[in-house]
Protein backbone atom coordinates (compact mmCIF):
# COMPACT_ATOMS: atom_id res chain seq x y z
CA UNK A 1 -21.08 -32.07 -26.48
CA UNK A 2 -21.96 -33.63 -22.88
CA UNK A 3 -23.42 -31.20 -20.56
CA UNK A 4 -20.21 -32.79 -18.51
CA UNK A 5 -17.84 -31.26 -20.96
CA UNK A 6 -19.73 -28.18 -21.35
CA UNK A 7 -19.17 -27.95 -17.42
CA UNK A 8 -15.82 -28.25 -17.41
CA UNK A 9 -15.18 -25.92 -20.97
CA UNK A 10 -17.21 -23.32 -18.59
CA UNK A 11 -15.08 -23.82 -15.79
CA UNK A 12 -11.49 -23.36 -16.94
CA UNK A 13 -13.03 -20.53 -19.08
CA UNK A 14 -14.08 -18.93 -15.52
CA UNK A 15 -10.73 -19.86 -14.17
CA UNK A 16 -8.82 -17.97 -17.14
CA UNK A 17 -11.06 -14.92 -16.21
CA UNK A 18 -10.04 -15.06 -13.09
CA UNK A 19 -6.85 -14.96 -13.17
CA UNK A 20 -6.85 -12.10 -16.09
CA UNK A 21 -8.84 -10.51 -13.82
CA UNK A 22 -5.75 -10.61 -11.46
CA UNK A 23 -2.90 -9.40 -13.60
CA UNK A 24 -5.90 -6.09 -14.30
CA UNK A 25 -6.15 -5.69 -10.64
CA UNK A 26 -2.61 -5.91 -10.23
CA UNK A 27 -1.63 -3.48 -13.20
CA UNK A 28 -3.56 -0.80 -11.26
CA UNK A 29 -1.98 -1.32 -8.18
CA UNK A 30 1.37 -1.03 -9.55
CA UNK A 31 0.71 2.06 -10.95
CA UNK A 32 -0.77 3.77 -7.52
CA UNK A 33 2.12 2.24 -5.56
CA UNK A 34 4.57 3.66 -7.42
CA UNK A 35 2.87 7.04 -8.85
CA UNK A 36 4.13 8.50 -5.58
CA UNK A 37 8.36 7.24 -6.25
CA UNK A 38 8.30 7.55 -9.62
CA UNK A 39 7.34 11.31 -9.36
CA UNK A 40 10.27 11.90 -6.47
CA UNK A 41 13.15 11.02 -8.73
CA UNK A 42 11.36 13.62 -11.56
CA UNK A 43 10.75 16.45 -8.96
CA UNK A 44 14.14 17.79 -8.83
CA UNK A 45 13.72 18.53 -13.03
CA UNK A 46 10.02 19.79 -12.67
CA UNK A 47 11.19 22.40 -10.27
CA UNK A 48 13.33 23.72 -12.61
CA UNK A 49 11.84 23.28 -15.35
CA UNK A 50 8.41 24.95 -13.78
CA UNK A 51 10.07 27.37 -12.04
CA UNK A 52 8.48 25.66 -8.47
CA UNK A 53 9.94 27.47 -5.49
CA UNK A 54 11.18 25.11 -2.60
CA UNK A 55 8.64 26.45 0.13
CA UNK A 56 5.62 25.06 -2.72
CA UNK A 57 7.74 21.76 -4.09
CA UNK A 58 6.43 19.78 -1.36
CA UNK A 59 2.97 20.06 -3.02
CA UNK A 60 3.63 18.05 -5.93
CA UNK A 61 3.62 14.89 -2.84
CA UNK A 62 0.89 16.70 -0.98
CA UNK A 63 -1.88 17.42 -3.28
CA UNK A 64 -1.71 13.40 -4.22
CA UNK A 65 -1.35 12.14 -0.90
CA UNK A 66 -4.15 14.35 0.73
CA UNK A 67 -6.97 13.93 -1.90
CA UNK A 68 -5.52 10.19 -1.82
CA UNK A 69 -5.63 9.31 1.89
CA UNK A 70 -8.86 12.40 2.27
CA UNK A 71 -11.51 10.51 -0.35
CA UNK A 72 -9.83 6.63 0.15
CA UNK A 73 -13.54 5.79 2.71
CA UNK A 74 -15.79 7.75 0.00
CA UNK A 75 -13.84 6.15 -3.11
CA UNK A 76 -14.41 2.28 -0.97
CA UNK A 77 -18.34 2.81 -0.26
CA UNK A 78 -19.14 4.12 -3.71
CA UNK A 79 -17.88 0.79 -4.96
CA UNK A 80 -20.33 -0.68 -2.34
CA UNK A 81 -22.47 1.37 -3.94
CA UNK A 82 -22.19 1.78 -7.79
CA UNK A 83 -20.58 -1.07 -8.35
CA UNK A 84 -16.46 -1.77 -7.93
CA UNK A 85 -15.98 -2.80 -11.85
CA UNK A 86 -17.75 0.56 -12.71
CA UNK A 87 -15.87 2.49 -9.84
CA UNK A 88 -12.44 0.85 -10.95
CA UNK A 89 -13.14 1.45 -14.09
CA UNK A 90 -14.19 5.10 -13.94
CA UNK A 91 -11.01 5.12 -11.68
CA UNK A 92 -8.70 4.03 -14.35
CA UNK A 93 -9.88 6.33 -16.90
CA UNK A 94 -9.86 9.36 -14.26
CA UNK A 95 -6.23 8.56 -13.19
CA UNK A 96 -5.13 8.49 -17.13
CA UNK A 97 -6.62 12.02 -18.01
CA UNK A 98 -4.97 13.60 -14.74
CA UNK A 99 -1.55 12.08 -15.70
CA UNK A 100 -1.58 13.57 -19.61
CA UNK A 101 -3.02 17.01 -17.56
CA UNK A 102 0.04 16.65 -14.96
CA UNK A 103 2.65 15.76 -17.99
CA UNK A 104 1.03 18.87 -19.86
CA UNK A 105 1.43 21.17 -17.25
CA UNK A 106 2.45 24.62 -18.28
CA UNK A 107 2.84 26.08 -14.10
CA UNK A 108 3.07 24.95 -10.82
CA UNK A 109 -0.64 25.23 -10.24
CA UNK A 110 -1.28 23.30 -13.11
CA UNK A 111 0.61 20.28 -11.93
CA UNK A 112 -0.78 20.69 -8.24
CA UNK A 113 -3.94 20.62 -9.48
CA UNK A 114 -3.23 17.28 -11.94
CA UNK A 115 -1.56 15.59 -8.75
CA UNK A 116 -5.15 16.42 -6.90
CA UNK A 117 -6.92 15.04 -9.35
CA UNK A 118 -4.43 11.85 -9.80
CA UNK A 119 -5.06 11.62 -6.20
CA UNK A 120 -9.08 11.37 -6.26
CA UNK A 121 -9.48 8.74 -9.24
CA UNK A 122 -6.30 6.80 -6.97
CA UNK A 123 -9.04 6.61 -4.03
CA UNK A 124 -11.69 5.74 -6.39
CA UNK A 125 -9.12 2.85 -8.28
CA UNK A 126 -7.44 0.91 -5.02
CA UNK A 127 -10.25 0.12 -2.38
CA UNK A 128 -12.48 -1.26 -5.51
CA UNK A 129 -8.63 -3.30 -6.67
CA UNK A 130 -8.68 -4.61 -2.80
CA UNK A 131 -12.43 -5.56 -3.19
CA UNK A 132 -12.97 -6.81 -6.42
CA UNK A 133 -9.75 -8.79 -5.49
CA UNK A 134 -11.37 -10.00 -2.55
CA UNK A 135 -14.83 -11.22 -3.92
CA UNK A 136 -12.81 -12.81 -7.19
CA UNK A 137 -11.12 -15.84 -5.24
CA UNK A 138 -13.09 -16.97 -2.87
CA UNK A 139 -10.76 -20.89 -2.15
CA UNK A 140 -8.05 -20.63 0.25
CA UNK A 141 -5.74 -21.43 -1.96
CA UNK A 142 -6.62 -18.92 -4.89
CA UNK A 143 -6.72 -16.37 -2.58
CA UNK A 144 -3.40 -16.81 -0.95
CA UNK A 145 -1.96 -16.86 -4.16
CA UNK A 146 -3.76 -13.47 -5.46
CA UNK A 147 -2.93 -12.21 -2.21
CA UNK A 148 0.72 -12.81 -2.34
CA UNK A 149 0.95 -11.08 -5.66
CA UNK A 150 -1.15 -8.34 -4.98
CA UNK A 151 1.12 -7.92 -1.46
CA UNK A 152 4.29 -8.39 -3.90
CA UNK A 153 3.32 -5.57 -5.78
CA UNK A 154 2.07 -3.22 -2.87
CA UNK A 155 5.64 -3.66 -1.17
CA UNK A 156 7.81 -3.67 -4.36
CA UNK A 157 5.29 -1.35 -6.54
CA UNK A 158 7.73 2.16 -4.57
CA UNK A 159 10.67 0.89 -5.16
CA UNK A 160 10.23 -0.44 -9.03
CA UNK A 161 8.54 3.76 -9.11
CA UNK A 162 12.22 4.87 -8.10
CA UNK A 163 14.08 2.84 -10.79
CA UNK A 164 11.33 3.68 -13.67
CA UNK A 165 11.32 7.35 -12.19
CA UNK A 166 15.04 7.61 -13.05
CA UNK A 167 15.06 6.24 -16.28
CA UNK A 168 12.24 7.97 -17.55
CA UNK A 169 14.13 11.41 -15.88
CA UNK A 170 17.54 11.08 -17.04
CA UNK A 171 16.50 9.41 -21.08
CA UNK A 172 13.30 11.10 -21.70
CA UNK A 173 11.94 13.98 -19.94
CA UNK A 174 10.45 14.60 -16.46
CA UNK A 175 6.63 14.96 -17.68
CA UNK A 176 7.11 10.64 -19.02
CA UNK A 177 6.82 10.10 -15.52
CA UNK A 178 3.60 11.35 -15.79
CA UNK A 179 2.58 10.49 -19.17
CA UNK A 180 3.15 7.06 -18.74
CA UNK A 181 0.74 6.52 -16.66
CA UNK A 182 -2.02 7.53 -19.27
CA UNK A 183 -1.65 4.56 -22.12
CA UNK A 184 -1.17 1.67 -19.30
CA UNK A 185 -4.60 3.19 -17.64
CA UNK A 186 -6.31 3.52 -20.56
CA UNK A 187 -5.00 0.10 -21.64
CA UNK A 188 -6.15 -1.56 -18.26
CA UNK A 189 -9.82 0.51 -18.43
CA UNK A 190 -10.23 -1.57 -21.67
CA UNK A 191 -9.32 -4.77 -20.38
CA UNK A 192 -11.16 -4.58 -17.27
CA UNK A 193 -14.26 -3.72 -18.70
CA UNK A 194 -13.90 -6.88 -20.50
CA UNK A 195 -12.62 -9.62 -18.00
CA UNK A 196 -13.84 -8.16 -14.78
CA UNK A 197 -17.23 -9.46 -13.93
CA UNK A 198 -20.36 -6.88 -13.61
CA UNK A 199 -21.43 -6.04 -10.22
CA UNK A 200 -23.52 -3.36 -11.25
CA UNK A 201 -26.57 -2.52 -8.30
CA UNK A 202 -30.04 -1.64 -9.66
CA UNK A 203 -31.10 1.69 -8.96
CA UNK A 204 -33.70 1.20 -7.08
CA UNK A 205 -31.93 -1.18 -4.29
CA UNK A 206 -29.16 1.32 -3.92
CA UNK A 207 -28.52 1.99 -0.19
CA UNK A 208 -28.62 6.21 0.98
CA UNK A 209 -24.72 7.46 0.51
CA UNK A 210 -23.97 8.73 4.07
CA UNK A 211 -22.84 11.99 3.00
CA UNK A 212 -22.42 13.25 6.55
CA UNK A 213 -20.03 10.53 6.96
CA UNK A 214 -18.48 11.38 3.98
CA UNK A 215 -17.65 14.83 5.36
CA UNK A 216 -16.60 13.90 8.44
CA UNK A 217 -14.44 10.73 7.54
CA UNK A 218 -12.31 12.44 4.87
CA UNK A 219 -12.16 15.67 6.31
CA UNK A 220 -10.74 14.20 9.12
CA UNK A 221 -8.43 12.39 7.08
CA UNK A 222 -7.85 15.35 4.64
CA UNK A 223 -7.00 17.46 7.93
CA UNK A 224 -4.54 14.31 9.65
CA UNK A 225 -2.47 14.32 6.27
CA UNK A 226 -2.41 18.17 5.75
CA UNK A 227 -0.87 18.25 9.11
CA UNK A 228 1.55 15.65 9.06
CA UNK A 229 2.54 17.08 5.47
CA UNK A 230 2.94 20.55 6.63
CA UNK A 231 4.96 19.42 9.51
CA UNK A 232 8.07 18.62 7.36
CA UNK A 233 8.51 22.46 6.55
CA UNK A 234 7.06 24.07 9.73
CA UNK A 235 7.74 21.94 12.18
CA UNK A 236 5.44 19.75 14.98
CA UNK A 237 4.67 23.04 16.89
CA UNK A 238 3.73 25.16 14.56
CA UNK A 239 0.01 26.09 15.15
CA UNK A 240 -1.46 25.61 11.68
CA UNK A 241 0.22 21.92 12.04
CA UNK A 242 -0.97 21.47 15.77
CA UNK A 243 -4.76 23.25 14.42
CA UNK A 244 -4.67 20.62 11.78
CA UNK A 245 -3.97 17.59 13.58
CA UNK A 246 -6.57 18.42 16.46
CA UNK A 247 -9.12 19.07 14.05
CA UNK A 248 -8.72 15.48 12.16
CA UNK A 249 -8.59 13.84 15.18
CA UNK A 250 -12.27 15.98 16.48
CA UNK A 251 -13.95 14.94 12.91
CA UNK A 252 -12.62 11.34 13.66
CA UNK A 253 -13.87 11.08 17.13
CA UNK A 254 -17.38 12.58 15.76
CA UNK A 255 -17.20 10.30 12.74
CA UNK A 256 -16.94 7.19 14.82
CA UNK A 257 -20.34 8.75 16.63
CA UNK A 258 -22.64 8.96 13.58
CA UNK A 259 -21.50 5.88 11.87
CA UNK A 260 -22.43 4.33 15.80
CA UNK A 261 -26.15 5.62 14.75
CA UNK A 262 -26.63 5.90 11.15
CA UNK A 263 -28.65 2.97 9.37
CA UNK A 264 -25.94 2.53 5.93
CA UNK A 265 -22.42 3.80 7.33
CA UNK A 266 -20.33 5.02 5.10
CA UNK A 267 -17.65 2.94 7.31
CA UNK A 268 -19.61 0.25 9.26
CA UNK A 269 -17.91 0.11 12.40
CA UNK A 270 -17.57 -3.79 13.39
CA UNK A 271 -14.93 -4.29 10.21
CA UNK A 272 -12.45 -2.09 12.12
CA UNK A 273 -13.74 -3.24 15.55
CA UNK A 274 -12.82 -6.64 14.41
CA UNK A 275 -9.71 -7.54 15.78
CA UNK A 276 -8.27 -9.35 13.12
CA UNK A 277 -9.52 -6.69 10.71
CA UNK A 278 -8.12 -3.95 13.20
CA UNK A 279 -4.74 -5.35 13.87
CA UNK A 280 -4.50 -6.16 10.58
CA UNK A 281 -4.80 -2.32 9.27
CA UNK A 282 -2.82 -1.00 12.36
CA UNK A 283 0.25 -3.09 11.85
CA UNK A 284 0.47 -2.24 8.10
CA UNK A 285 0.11 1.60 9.01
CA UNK A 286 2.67 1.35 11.91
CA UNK A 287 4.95 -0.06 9.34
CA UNK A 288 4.60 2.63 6.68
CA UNK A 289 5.36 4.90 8.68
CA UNK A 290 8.71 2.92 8.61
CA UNK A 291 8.84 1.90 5.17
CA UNK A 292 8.14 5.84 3.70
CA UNK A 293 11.01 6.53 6.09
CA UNK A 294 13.37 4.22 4.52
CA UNK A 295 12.37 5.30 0.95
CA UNK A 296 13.13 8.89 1.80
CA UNK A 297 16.46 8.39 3.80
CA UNK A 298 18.00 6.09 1.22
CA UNK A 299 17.07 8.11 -1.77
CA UNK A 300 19.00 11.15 -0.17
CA UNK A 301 22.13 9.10 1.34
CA UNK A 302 22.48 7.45 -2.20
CA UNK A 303 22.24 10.52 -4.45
CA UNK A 304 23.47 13.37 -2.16
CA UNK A 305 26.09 11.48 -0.12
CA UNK A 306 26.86 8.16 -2.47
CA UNK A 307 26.41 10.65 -5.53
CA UNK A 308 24.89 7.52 -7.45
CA UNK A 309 22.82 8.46 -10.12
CA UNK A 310 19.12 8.23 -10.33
CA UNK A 311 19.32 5.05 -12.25
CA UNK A 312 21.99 3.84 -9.84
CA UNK A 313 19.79 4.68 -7.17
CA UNK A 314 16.65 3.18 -8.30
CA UNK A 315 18.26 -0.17 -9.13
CA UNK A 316 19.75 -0.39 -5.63
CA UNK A 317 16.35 -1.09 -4.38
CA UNK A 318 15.66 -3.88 -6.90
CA UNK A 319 17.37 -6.19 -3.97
CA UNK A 320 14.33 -5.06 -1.59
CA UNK A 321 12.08 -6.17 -4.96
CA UNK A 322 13.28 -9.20 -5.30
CA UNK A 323 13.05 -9.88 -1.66
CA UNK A 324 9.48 -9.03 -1.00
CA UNK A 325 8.30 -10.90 -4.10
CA UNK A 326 9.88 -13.91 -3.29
CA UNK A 327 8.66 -13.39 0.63
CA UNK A 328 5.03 -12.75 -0.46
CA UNK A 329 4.92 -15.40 -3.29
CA UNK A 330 7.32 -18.42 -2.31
CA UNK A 331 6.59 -18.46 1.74
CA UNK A 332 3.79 -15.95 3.10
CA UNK A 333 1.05 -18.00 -0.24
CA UNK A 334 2.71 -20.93 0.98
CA UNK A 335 1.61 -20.51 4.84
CA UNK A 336 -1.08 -18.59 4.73
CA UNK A 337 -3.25 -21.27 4.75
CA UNK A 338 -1.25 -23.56 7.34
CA UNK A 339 -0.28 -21.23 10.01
CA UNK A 340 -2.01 -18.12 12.32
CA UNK A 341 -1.38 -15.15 10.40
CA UNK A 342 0.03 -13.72 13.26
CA UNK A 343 3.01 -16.01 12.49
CA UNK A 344 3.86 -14.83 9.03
CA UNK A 345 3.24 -10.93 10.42
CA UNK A 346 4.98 -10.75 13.51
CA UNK A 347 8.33 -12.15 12.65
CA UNK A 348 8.15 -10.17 9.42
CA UNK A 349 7.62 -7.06 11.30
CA UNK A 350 10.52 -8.47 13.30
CA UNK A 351 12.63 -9.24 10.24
CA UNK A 352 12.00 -5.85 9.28
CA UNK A 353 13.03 -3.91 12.25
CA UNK A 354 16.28 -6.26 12.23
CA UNK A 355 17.19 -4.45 8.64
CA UNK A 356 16.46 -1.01 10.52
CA UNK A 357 18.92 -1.69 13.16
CA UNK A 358 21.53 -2.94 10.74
CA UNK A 359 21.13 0.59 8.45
CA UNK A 360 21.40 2.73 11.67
CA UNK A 361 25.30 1.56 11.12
CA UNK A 362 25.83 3.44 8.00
CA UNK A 363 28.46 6.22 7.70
CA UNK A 364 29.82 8.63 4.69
CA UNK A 365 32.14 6.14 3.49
CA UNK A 366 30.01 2.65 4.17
CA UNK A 367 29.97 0.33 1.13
CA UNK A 368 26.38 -0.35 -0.38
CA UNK A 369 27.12 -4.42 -0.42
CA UNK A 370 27.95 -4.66 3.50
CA UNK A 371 25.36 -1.79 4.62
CA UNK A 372 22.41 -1.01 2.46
CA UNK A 373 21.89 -4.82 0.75
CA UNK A 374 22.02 -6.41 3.60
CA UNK A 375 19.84 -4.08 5.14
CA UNK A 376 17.01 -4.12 2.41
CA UNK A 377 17.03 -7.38 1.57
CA UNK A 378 15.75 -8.22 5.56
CA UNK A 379 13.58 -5.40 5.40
CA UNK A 380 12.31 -6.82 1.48
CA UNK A 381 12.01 -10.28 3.38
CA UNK A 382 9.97 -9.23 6.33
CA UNK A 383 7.61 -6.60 4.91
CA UNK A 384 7.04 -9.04 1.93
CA UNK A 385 5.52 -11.63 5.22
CA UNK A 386 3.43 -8.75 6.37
CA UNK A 387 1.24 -7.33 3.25
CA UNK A 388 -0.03 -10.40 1.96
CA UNK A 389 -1.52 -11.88 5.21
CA UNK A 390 -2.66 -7.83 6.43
CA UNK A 391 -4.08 -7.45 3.01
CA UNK A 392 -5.98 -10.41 2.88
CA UNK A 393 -7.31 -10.13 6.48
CA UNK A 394 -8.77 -6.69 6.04
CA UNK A 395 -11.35 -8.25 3.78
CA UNK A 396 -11.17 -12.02 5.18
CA UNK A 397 -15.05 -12.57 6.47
CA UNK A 398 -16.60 -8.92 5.23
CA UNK A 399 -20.13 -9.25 3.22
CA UNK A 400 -19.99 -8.16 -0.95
CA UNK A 401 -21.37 -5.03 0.14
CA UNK A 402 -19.18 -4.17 2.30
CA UNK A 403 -15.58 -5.56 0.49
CA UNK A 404 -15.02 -1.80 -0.34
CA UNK A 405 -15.67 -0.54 2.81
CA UNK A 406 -13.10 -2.77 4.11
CA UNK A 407 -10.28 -2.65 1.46
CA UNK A 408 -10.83 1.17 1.86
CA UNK A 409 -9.57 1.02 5.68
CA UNK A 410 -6.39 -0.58 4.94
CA UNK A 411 -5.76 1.29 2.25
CA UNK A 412 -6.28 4.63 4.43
CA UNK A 413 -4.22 3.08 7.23
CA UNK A 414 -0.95 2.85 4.38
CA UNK A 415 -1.69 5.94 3.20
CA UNK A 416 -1.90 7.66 6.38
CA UNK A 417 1.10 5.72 7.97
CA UNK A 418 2.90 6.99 4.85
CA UNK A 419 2.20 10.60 4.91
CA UNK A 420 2.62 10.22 8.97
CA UNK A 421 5.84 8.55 8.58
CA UNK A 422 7.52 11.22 6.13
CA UNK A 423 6.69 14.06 8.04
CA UNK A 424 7.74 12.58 10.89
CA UNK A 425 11.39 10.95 10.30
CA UNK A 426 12.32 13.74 8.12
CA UNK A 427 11.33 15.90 10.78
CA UNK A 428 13.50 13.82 13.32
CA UNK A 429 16.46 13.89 10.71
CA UNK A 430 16.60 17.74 10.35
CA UNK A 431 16.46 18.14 13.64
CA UNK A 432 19.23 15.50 14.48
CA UNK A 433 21.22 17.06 11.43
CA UNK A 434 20.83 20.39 12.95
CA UNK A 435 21.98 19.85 16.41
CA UNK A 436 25.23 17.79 15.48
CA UNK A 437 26.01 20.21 12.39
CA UNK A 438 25.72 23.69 15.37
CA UNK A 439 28.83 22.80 17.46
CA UNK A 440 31.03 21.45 14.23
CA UNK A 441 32.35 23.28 11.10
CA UNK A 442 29.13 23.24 8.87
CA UNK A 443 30.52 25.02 5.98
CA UNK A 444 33.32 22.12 5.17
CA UNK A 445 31.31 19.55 2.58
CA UNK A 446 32.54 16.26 4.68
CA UNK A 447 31.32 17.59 7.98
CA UNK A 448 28.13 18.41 6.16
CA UNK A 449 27.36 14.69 4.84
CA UNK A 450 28.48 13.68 8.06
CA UNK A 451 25.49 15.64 9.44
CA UNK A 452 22.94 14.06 7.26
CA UNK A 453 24.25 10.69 7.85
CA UNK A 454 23.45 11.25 11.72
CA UNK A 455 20.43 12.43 10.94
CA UNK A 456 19.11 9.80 8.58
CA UNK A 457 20.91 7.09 11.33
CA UNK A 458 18.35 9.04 14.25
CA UNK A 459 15.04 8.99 11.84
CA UNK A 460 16.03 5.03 11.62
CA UNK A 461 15.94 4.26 14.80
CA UNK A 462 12.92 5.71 15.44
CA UNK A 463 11.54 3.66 12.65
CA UNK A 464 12.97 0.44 14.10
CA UNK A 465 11.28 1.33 17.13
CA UNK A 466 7.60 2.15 15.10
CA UNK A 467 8.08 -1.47 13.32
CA UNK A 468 9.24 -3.38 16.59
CA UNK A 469 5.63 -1.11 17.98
CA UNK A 470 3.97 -2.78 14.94
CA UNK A 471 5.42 -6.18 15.86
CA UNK A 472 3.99 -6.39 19.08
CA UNK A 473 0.10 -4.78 18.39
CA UNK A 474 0.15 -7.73 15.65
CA UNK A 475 1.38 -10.41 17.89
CA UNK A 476 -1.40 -9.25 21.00
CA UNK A 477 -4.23 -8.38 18.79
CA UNK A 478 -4.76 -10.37 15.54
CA UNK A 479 -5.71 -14.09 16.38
CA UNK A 480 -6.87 -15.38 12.93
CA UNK A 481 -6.10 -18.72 11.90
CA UNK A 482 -6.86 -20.66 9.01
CA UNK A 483 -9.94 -23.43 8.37
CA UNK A 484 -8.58 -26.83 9.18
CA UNK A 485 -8.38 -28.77 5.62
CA UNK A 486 -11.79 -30.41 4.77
CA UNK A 487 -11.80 -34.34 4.04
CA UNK A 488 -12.69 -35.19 0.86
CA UNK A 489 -15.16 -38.27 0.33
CA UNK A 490 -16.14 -40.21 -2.97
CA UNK A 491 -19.71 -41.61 -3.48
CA UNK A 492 -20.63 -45.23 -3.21
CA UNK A 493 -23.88 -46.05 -3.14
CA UNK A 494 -26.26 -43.55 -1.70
CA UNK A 495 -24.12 -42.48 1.09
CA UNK A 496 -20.13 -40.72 0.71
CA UNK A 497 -17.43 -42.37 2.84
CA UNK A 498 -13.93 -40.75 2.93
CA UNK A 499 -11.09 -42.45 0.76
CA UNK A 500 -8.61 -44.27 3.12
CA UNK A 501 -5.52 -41.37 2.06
CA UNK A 502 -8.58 -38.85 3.26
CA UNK A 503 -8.60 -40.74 6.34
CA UNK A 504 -4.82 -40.91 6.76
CA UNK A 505 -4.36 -37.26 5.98
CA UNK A 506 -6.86 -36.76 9.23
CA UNK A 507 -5.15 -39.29 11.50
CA UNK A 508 -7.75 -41.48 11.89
CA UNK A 509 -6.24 -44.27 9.06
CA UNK A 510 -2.88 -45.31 7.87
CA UNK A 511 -3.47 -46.05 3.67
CA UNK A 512 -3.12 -49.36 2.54
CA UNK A 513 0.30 -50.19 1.21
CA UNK A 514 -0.81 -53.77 -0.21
């Protein structure tokens, strides 16, 4: 065999790597994105089933989402640290044993605690996904199309949790939509520890953890999402909520201070002080917020005013699917390399708040073909322009040892937005629901679903308002564009002159046509 062949045997054995690399990566995304969905369609049978009262229900979102969103900077810089194919992996296998615990669970605390747990191997698993994803494909082209399906699957991942959530509820049992998790992570732990490439770091040229960091960075967080989560059942003045929120935002503010001064920072603050970087992260968790929103309204107007089923329900958000994955794949891949991502993330964010305003016209007795699908399917479009170019930014530029660092931040910023956005829209819609419900007849049924209606139509303008918000920080602040093309040359001689369609392609030579 020619060393030549040998090359290229080694090559497309690197590239098949690669891209099983991807579809590893991407199985573990799925399965965060749509842990949180997939256990909303169950928690109506765990309740009873557990005997969960509906002051503590909330908890089975909560204890996920705050050890998720709290540990997301720690579970980024240990994969700085350790390694992100050992982090990822030890991720995987975490997340399995706390879904089997969570599917076992004999009480409420039992299944709090499993969601916890779920929650800390989640922030180990997705900034190493984002990072190892990052420092796989490296060419333009590669990326963009990683990117697209990794942003595919980070839009789509909730709503695909909703329709697998209600199958799994209404054939099986509630606790499958826990155990389910448990084979595919297990099954994924195996295959990444044999595709994904090792990135181990000696021992001895291991950077300090910055454990004060640490403590400050996701207690701050831990304390923003406690808040915001506590603020859907007692309200935005209630002082433990109010005590919360000022607290994150104090271990924030003295977070940014001693990263400012510390030699290895657990967050190194010139990836978020980067505006593309920055922008990039803000604009995705401006439009969770929205996006959670949307999720939660829908789910209720579908099943408690449509009275669809839980199948039903879930499948009428495979339009939204569909729409992002085509979005992300067929046009935001496509461009990504052409045009200023501002351009694919702006008029997404746009296209987006364009589905918001067309759901704020739904009523009791609105069809789901001439108000919700033409509603998601915009929304689909336009978030499915956003994540891939956002994703792909918040790592575009950062050093290996910092990709989890990075990946970490925008990860935080969905998680955040989420938890932000749910407390804050449902908020908006009890309170709407309240007010209209006090000066009508709220004991007839009608006048009750009329009610919620106005109240989910209120929360939606609000989060057409947050996306058109997101629109504009997107369009004023992120300025990346992409490297012009390179022109090839071919050897002759001793020196390389470009090819005349090389010349062509950069105007400075028509090509031959004799």
């Amino acid at each position: 065999m020619s060393p030549h062949t040998a090359t290229v045997i080694g090559h497309q054995s690197a590239d098949r790597r690669r891209w099983w690399a991807l579809a590893v990566i991407a199985v573990a995304q799925l399965m965060i994105v749509l842990d949180v969905t997939i256990v909303n369609i169950a928690l109506p049978s765990a309740q009873r089933d557990l005997g969960i009262s509906d002051a503590d229900r909330q908890w089975v979102i909560t204890a996920y989402t705050l050890a998720f969103g709290g540990l997301l900077l720690l579970g980024g810089r240990l994969g700085d640290l350790f390694g992100r194919k050992r982090v990822f992996t030890v991720g995987l296998l975490g997340f399995a044993l706390a879904s089997a615990l969570g599917g076992a669970a004999a009480g409420p605390a039992m299944l709090f605690g499993a969601r916890a747990l779920q929650g800390a191997f989640g922030a180990l698993l997705a900034p190493s996904a984002l990072g190892l994803l990052s420092t796989t494909f490296s060419d333009p082209k590669e990326r963009s199309t990683a990117f697209g399906i990794f942003g595919a699957i980070a839009g789509g991942g909730a709503a695909i949790g909703f329709i697998a959530g209600g199958l799994l509820t209404e054939y099986l049992d509630w606790r499958w939509c826990l155990f389910v998790n448990t084979p595919i992570a297990a099954a994924t732990a195996f295959a990444a520890f044999r595709v994904l490439d090792r990135d181990h770091i000696a021992k001895g040229r291991r950077i300090k953890l910055d454990l004060p960091g640490a403590l400050l960075g996701c207690g701050g967080l831990l304390a923003i999402v406690f808040g915001t989560s506590e603020a859907v059942t007692r309200g935005w003045s209630d002082g433990l909520v109010i005590g919360s929120l000022l607290l994150g935002a104090a271990l924030i503010a003295v977070f940014v201070l001693v990263e400012k001064r510390t030699a290895h920072p657990l967050l190194p603050i010139h990836i978020v002080a980067d505006r593309n970087r920055g922008g990039g992260a803000l604009s995705v968790g401006l439009a969770m917020i929205g996006m959670f929103g949307l999720f939660l309204f829908l789910t209720f107007y579908l099943q408690a005013v449509k009275h669809f089923s839980p199948v039903v329900s879930g499948i009428s958000f495979l339009p939204m699917t569909a729409a992002i994955v085509l979005s992300s794949t067929g046009v935001a891949a496509r461009l990504m390399t052409r045009v200023p991502s501002r351009n694919l993330i702006t008029p997404g964010l746009l296209l987006a708040a364009g589905g918001m305003a067309w759901l704020t016209r739904m009523t009791v007795d609105s069809p789901w073909a001439a108000t919700v699908l033409p509603s998601v399917l915009l929304i689909g479009f336009g978030m499915g322009l956003v994540f891939m170019p956002a994703m792909s930014l918040a790592t575009l530029g950062v050093a290996p040892n910092e990709a989890g660092a990075a990946s970490a931040t925008i990860n935080s910023a969905q998680q955040v937005g989420g938890s932000l956005g749910t407390a804050l829209l449902n908020t908006i819609a009890a309170s709407a629901t309240a007010s209209w419900l006090a000066t009508r007849a709220a004991g007839d049924p009608l006048v009750r679903a009329q009610g919620a209606v106005h109240g989910y139509v209120s929360a939606t303008w609000v989060a057409m308002g947050v996306l058109l918000a997101a629109a504009l920080v997107a369009f004023l602040v992120i300025d990346h564009r992409p490297a012009p093309v390179r022109v090839t040359a071919v050897p002759v001689g001793p020196e390389s002159v470009p090819t005349a369609e090389a010349r062509a392609e950069a105007g400075t030579e028509r090509p031959r046509t004799d």
